[in-house]
Protein backbone atom coordinates (compact mmCIF):
# COMPACT_ATOMS: atom_id res chain seq x y z
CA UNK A 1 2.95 21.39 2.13
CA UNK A 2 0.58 21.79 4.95
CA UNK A 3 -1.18 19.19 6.92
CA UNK A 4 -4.49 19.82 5.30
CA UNK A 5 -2.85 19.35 1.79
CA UNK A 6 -0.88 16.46 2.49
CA UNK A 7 -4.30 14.75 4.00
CA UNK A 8 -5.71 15.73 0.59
CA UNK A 9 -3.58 14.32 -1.49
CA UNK A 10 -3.47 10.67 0.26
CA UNK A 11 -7.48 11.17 -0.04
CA UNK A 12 -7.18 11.66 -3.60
CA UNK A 13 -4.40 8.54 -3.88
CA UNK A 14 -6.81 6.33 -2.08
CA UNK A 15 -10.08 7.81 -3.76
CA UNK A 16 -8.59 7.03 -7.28
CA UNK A 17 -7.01 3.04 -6.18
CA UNK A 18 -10.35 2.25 -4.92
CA UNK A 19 -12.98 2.89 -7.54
CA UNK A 20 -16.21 0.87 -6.81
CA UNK A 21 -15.82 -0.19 -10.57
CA UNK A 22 -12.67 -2.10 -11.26
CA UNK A 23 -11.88 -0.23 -14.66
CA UNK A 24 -11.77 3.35 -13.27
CA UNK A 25 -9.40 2.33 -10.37
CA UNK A 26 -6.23 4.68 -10.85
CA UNK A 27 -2.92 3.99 -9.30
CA UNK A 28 -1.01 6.46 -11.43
CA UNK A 29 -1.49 8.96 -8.85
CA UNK A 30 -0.09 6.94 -5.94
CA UNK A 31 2.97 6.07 -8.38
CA UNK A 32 3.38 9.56 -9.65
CA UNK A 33 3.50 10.83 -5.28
CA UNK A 34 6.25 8.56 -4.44
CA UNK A 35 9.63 9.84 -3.85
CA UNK A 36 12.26 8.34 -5.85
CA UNK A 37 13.99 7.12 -2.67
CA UNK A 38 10.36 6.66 -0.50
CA UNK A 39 10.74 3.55 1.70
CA UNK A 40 8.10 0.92 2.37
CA UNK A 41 8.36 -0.67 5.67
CA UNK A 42 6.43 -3.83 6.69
CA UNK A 43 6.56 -3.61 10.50
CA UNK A 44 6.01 -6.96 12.21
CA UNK A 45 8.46 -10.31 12.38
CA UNK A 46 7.05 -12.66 10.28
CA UNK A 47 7.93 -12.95 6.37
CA UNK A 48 6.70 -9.80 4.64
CA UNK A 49 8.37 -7.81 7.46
CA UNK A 50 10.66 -5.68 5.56
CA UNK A 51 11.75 -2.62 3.90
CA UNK A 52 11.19 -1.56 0.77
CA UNK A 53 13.51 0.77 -0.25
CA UNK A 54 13.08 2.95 -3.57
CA UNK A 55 10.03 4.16 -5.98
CA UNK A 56 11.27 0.57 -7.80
CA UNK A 57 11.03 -1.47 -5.09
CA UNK A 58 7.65 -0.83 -3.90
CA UNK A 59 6.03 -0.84 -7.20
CA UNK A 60 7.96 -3.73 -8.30
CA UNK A 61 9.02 -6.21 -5.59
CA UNK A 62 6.22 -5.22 -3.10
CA UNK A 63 3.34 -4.26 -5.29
CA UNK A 64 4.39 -6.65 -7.96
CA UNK A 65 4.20 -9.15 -5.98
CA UNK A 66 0.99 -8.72 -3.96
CA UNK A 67 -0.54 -8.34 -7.37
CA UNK A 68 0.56 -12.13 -8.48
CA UNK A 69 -1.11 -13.22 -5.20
CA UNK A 70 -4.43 -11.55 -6.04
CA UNK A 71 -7.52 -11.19 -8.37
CA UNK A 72 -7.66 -8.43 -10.40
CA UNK A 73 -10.17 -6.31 -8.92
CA UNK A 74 -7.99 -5.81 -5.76
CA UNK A 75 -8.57 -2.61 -3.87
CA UNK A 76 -8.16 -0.89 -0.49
CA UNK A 77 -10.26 1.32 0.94
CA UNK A 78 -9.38 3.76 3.50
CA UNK A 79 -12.19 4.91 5.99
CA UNK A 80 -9.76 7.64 8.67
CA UNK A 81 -7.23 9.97 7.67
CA UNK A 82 -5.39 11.81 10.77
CA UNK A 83 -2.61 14.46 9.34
CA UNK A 84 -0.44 16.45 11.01
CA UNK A 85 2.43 18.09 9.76
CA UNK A 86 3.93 16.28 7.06
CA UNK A 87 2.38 12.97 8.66
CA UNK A 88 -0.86 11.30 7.56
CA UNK A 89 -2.35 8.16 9.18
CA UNK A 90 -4.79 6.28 6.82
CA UNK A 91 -6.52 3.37 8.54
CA UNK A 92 -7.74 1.29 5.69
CA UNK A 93 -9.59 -1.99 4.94
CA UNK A 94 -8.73 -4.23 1.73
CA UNK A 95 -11.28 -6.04 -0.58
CA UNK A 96 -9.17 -8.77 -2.38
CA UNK A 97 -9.60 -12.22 -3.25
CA UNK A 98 -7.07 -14.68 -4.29
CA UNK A 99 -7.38 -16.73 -7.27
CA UNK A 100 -8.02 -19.77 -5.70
CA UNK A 101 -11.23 -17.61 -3.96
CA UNK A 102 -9.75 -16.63 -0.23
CA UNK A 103 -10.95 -13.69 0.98
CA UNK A 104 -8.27 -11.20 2.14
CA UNK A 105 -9.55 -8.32 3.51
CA UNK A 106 -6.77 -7.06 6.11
CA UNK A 107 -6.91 -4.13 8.09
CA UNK A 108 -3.94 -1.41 7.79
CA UNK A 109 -3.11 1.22 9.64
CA UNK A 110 -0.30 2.91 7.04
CA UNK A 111 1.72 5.82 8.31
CA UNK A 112 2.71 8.16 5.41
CA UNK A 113 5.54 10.93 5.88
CA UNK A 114 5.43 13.49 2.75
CA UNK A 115 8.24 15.71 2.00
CA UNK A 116 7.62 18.73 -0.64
CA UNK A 117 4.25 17.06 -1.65
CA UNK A 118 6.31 13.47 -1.81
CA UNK A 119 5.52 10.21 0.14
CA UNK A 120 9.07 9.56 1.89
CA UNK A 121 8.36 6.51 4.03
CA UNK A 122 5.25 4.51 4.41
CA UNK A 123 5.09 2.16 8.23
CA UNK A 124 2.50 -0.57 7.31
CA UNK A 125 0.38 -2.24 10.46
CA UNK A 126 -1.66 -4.99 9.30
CA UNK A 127 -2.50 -8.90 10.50
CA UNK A 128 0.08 -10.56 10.04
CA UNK A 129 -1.20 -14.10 10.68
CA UNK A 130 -3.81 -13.33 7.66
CA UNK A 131 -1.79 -11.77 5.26
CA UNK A 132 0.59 -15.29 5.49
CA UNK A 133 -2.12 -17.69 5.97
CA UNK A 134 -3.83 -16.08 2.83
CA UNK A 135 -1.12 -14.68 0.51
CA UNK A 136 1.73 -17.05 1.88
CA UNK A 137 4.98 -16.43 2.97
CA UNK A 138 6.81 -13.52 1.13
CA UNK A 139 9.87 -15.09 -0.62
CA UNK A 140 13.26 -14.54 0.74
CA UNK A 141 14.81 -13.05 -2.27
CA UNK A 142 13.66 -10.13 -4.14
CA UNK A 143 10.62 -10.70 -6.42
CA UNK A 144 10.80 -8.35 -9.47
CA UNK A 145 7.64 -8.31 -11.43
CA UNK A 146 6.57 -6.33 -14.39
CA UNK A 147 4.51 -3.48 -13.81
């Protein structure tokens, strides 16, 4: 696919995932682009920093997880896209509370590599001292959750 089309289709992810009302947000079409063997990595040394590694694994253990941590009305909303080639850089801010009522609205910079219309590997940048002071520490062995 071509730059312009990959940037369109992480527009269209992001577009979908962060509906201003909470029951049209769609993350079918995130799930549906990623590569059965995509990779999530967590860049950083602190205790989220990690890979991710399968469709399974970032839905599940990642996602899953972030999703126990949070209200339901969690979102992220991405204000830059840069693409080139079969690279697209989404800088992105979140708008998610936690159930006891802290605020955690991190800044990412994610770094997407698409292969044949596919997200291979995603390198999350974020702020790392918030995401542990308000989500905690990630726990040292894998979390499965339910989707």
């Amino acid at each position: 696919m071509s730059a312009a089309a990959n940037k369109k289709l992480m527009q269209d992810i992001f577009a979908a995932a962060a509906h201003t009302d909470p029951a049209a947000r769609d993350r079918a079409l995130f799930a549906a682009s990623l590569a059965d063997d995509a990779k999530w990595v967590v860049t950083g040394q602190y205790s989220w920093s990690r890979a991710f590694s399968g469709k399974e694994a970032i839905l599940n253990d990642l996602h899953g997880y972030v999703r126990t941590r949070l209200r339901d009305r969690t979102r992220t909303i991405a204000h830059r896209f840069i693409a080139e080639g079969d690279i697209v850089v989404v800088e992105a801010r979140g708008d998610n509370v936690t159930p006891d009522g802290v605020r955690y609205d991190n800044d990412y910079c994610l770094v997407f590599r698409l292969e044949d219309g596919k997200i291979k590997e995603i390198r999350e940048y974020c702020d790392s001292v918030l995401t542990e002071k308000a989500l905690g520490p990630f726990p040292q062995a894998p979390v499965r959750v339910a989707s």
